[in-house]
N, C-alpha and C. Protein backbone atom coordinates (compact mmCIF):
# COMPACT_ATOMS: atom_id res chain seq x y z
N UNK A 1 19.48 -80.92 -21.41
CA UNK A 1 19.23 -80.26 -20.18
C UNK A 1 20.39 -79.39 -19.75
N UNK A 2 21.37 -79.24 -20.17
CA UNK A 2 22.77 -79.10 -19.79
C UNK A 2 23.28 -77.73 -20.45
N UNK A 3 22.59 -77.86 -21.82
CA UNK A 3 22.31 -76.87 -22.38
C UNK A 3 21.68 -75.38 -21.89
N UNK A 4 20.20 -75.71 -21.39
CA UNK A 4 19.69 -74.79 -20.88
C UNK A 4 20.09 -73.92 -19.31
N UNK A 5 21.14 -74.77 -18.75
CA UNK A 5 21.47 -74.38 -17.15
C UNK A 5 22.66 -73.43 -17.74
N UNK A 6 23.30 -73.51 -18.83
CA UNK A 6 24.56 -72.75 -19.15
C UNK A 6 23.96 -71.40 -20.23
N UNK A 7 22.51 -71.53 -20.70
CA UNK A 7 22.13 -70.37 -21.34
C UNK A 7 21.53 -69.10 -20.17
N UNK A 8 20.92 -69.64 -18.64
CA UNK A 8 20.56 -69.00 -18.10
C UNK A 8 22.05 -68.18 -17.11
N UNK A 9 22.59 -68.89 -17.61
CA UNK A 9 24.57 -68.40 -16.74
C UNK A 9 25.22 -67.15 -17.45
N UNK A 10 24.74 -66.89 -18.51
CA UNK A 10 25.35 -66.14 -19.39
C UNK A 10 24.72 -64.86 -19.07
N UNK A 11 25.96 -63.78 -19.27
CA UNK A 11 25.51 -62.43 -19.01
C UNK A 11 24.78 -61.49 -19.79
N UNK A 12 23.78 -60.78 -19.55
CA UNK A 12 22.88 -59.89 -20.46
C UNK A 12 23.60 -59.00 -21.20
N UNK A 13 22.98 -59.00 -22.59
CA UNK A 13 23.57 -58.31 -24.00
C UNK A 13 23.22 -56.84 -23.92
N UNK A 14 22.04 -56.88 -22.97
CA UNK A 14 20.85 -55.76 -23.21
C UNK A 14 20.28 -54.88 -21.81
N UNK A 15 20.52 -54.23 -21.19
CA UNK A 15 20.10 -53.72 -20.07
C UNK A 15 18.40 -53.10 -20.49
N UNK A 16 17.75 -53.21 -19.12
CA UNK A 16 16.44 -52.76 -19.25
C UNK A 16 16.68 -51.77 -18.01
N UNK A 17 16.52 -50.11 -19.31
CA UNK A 17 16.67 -48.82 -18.60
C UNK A 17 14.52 -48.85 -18.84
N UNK A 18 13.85 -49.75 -18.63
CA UNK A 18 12.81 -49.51 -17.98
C UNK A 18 12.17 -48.47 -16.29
N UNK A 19 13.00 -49.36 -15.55
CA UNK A 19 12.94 -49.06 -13.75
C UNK A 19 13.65 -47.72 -14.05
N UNK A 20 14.71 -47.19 -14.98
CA UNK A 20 15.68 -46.14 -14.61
C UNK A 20 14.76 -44.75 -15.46
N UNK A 21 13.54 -45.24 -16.39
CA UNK A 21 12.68 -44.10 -16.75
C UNK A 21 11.61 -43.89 -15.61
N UNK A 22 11.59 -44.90 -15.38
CA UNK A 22 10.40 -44.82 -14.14
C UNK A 22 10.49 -44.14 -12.98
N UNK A 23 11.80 -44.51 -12.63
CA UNK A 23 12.16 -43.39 -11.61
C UNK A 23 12.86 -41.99 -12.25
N UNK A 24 13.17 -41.84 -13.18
CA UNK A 24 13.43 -40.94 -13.79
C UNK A 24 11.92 -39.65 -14.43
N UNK A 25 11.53 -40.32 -14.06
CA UNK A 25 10.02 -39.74 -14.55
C UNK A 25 9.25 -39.31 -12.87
N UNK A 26 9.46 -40.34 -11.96
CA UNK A 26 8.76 -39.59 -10.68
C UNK A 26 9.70 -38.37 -10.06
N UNK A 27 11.27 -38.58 -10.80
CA UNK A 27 11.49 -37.89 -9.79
C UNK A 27 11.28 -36.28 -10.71
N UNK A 28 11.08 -36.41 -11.60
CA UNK A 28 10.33 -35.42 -12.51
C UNK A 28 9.34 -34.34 -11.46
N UNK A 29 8.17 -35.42 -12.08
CA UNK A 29 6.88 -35.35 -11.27
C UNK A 29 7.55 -34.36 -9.70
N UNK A 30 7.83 -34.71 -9.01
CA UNK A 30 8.33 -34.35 -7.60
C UNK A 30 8.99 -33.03 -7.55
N UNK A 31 9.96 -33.03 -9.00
CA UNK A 31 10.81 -31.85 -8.77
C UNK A 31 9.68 -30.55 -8.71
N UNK A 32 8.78 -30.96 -10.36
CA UNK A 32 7.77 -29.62 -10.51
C UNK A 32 6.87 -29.87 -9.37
N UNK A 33 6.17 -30.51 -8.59
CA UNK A 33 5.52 -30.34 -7.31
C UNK A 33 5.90 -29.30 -6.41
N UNK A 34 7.20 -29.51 -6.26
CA UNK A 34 8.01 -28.65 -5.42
C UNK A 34 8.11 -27.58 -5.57
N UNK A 35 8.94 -27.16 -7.01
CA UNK A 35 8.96 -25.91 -7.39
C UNK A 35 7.62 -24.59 -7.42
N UNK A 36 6.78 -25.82 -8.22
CA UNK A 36 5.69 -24.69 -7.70
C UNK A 36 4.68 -24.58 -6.83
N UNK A 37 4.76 -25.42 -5.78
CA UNK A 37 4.48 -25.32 -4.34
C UNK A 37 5.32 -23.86 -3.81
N UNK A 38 6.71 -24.08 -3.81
CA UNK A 38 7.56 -22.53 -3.19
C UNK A 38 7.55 -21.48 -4.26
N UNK A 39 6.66 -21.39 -4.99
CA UNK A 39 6.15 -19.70 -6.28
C UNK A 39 5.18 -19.64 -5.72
N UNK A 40 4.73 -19.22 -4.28
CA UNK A 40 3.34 -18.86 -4.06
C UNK A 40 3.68 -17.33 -3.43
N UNK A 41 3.10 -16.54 -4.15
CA UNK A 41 2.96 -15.07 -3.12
C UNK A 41 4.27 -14.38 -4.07
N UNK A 42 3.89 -12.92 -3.06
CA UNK A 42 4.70 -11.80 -3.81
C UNK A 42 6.18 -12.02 -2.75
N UNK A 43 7.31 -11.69 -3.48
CA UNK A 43 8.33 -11.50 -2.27
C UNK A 43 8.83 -10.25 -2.27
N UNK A 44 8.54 -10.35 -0.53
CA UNK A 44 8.89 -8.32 -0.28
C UNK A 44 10.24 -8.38 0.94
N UNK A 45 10.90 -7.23 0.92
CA UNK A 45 11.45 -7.38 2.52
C UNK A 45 10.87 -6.90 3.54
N UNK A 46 10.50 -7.49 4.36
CA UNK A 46 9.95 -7.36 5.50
C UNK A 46 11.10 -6.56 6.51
N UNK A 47 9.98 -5.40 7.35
CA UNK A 47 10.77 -4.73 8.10
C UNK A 47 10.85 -5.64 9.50
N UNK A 48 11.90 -5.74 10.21
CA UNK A 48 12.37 -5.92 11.61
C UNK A 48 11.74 -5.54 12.51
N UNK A 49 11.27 -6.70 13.55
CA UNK A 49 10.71 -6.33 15.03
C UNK A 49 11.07 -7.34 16.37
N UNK A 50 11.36 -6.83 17.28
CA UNK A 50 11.63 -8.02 18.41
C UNK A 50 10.55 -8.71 18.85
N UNK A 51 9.48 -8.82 18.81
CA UNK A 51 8.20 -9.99 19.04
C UNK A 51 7.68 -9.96 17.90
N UNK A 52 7.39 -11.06 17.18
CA UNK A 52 6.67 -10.97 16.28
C UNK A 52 5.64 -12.28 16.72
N UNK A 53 4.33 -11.99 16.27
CA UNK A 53 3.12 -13.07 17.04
C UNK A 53 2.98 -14.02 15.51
N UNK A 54 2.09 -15.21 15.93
CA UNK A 54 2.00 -15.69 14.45
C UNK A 54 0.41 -15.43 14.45
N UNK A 55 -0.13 -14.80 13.14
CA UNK A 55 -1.03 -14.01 12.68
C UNK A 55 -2.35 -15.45 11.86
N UNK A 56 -1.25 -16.49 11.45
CA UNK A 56 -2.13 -17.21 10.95
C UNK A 56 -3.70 -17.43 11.28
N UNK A 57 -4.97 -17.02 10.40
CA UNK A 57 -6.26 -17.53 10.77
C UNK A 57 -6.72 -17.85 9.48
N UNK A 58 -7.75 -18.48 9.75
CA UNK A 58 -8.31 -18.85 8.72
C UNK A 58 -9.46 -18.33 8.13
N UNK A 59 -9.46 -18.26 6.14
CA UNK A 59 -9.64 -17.19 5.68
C UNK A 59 -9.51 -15.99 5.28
N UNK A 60 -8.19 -15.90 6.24
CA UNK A 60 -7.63 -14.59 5.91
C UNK A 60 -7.25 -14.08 4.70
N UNK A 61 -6.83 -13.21 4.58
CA UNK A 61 -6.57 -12.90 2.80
C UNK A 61 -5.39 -12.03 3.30
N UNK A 62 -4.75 -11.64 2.35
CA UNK A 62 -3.30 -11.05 2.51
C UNK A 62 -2.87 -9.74 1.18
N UNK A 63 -2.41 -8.91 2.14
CA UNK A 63 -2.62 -7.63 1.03
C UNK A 63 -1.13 -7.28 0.83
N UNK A 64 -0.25 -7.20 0.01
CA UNK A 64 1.23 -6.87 -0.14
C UNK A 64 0.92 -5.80 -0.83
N UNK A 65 2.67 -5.12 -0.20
CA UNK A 65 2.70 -3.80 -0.96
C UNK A 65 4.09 -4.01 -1.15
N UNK A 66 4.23 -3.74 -2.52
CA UNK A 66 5.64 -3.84 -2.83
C UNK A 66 7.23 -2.64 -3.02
N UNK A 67 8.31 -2.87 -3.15
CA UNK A 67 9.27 -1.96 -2.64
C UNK A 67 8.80 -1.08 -3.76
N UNK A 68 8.31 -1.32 -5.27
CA UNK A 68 7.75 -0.30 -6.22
C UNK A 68 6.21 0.20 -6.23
N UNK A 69 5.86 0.26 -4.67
CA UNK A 69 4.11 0.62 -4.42
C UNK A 69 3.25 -0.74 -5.42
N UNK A 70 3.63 -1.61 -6.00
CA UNK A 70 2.49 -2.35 -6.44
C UNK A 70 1.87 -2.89 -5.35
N UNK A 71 0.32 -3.07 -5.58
CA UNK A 71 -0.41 -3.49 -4.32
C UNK A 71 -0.86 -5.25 -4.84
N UNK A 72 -0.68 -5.98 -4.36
CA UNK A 72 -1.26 -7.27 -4.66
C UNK A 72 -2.28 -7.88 -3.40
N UNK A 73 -3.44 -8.24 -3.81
CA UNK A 73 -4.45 -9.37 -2.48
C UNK A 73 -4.25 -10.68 -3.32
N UNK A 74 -4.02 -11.46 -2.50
CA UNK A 74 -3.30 -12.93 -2.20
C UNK A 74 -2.66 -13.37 -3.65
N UNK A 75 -1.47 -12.79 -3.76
CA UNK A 75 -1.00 -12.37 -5.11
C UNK A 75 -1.27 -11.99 -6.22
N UNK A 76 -2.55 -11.64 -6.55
CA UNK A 76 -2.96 -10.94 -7.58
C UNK A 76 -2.64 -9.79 -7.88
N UNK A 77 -2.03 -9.03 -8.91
CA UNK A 77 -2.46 -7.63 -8.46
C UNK A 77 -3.41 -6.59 -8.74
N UNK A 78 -3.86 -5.78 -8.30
CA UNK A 78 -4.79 -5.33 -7.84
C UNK A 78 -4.77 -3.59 -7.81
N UNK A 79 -5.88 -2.52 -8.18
CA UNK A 79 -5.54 -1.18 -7.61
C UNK A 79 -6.13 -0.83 -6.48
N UNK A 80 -6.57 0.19 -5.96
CA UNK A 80 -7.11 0.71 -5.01
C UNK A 80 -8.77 -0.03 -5.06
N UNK A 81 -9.09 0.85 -6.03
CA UNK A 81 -10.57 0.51 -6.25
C UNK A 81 -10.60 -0.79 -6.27
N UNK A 82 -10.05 -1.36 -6.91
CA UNK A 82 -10.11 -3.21 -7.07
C UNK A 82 -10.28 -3.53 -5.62
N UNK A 83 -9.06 -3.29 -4.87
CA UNK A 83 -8.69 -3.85 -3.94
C UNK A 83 -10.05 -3.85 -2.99
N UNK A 84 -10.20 -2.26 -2.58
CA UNK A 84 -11.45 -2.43 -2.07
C UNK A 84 -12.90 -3.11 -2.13
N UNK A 85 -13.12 -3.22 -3.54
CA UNK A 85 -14.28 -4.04 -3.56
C UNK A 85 -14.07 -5.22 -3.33
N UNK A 86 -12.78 -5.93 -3.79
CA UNK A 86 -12.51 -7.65 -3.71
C UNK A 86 -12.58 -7.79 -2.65
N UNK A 87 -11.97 -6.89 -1.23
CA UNK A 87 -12.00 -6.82 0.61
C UNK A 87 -13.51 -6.59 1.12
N UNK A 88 -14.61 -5.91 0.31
CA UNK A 88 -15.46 -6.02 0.51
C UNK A 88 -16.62 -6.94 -0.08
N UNK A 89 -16.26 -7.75 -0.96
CA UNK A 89 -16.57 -9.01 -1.20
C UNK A 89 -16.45 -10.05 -0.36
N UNK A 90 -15.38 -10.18 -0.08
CA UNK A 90 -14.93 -11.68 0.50
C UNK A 90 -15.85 -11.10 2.37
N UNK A 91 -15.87 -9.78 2.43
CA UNK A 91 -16.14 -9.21 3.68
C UNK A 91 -17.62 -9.63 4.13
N UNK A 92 -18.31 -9.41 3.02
CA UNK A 92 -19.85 -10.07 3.00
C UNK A 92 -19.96 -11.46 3.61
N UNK A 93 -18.93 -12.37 3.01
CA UNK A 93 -18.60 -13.49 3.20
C UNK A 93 -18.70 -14.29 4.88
N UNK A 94 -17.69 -12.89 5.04
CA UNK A 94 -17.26 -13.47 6.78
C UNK A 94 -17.13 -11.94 6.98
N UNK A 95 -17.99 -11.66 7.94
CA UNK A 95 -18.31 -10.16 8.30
C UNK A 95 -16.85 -9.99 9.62
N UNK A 96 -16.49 -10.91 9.86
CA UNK A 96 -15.22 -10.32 11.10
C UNK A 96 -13.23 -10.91 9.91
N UNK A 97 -14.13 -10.44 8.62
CA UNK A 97 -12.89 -10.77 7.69
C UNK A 97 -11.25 -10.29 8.47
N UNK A 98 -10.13 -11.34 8.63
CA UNK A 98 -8.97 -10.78 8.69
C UNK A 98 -8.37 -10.82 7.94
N UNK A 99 -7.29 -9.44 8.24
CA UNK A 99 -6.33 -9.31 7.08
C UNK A 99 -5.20 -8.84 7.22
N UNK A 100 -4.06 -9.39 6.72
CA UNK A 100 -2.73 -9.24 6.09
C UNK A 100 -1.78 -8.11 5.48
N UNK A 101 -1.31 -7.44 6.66
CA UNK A 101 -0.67 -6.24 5.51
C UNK A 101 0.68 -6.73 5.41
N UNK A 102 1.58 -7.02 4.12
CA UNK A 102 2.61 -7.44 4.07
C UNK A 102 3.58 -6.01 3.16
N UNK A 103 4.11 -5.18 4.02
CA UNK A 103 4.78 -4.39 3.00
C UNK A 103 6.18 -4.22 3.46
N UNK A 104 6.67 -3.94 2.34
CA UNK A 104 8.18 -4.24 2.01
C UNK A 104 9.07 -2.83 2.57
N UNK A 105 9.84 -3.12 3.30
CA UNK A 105 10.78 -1.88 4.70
C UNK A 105 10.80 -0.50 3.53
N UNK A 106 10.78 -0.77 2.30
CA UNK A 106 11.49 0.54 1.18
C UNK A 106 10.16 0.87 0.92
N UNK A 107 8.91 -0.03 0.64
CA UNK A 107 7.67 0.81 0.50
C UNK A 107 7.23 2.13 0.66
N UNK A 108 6.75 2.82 0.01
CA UNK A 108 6.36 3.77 0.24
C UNK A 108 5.32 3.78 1.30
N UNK A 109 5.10 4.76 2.44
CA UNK A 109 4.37 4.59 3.18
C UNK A 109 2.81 5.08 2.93
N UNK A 110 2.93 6.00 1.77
CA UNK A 110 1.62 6.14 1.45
C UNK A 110 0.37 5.23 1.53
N UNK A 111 1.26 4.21 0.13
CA UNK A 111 0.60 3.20 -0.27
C UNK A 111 -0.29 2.32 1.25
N UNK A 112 0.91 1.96 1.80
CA UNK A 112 0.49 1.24 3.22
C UNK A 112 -0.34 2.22 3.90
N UNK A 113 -0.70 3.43 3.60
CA UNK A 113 -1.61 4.20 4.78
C UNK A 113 -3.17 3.99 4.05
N UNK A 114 -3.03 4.08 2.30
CA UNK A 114 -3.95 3.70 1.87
C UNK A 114 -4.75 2.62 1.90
N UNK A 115 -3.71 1.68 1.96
CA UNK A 115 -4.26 0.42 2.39
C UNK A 115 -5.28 0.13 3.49
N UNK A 116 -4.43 0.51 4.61
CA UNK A 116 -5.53 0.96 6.10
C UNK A 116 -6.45 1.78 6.35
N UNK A 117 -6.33 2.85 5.11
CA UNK A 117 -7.72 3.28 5.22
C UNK A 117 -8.99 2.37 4.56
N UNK A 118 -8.60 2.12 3.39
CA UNK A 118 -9.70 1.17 2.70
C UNK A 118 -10.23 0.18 3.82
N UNK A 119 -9.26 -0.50 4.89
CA UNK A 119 -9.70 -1.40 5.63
C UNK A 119 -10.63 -0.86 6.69
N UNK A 120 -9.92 0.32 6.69
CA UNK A 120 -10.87 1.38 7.60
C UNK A 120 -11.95 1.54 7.51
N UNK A 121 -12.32 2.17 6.41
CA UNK A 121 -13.68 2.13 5.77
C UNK A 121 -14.91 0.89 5.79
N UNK A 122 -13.97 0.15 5.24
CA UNK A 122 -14.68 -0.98 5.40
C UNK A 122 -15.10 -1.67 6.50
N UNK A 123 -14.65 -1.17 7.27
CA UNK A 123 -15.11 -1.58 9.31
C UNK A 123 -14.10 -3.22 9.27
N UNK A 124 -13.19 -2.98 8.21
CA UNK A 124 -11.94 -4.31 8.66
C UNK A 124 -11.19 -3.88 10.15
N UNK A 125 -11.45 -4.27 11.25
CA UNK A 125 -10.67 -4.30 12.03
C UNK A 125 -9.47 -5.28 12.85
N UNK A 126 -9.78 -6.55 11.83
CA UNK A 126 -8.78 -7.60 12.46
C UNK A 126 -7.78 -7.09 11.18
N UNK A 127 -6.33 -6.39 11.48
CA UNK A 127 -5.73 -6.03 10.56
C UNK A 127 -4.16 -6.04 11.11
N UNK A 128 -3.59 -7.38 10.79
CA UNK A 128 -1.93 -7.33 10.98
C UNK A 128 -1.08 -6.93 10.18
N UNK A 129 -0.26 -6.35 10.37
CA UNK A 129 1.34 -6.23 9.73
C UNK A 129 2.07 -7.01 10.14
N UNK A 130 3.01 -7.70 9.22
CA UNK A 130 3.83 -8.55 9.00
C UNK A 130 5.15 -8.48 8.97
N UNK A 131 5.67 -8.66 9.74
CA UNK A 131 7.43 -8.26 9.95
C UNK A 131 8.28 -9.62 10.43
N UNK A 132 9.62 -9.24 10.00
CA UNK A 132 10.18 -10.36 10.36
C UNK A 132 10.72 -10.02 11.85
N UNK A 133 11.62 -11.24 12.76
CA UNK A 133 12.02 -11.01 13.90
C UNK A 133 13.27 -10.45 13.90
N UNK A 134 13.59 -9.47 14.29
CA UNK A 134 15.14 -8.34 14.28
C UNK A 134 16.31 -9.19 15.28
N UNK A 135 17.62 -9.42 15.20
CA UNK A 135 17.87 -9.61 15.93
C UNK A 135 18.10 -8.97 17.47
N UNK A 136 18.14 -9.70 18.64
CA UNK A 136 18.00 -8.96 19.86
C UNK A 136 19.29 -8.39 20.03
């Protein structure tokens, strides 16, 4: 009996990096969650304004224009013609469709006038621009 109380006293030969894959593995899992949770959307610089409202609704779709005129709807990208029919798709959908103009301060302004016309056309009239807040 004396035996066995002095074998359980003795220190381990062998560590169990079991628990240390396990958490080594969620925190895996977690990192890529993350990462590509924050890769959503195009990134532009947004021009400066002293009120800016929050635009959020639902359904909305979102149209970027980038500092090299590329046009993207809800990051895809997209041309004119595209653009328009995909805005008049989703438009069928929900006839008081809103929408998102996100273009970047160096944009060309063309692009962004084109944009508003297509929305134009299309009788889109819930139509924001997106700016960041300037300081006061």
């Amino acid at each position: 009996m004396s035996s066995d109380v002095k074998e359980d006293n003795q220190p381990y030969d062998e560590i169990n990096i079991t628990p240390m894959l396990d958490l080594a593995y969620v925190l895996l899992v977690i990192f890529i969650i993350m990462t590509t949770a924050s890769v959503q959307g195009v990134k532009v610089e947004l021009p400066h304004t002293r009120n800016t409202a929050s635009l959020a609704k639902p359904q909305m779709r979102a149209i970027t224009v980038t500092q090299d005129g590329a046009v993207y709807l809800d990051a895809y990208p997209v041309d004119m013609a595209l653009l328009e029919q995909r805005l008049s798709e989703f438009q069928r959908g929900n006839p008081a469709l809103p929408v998102v103009l996100k273009g970047d301060a160096a944009a060309h302004y063309e692009k962004i006038s084109e944009v508003l016309e297509i929305c134009k056309r299309l009788g889109i009239t819930e139509v924001g621009l997106v700016t960041k807040r300037g300081a006061d």
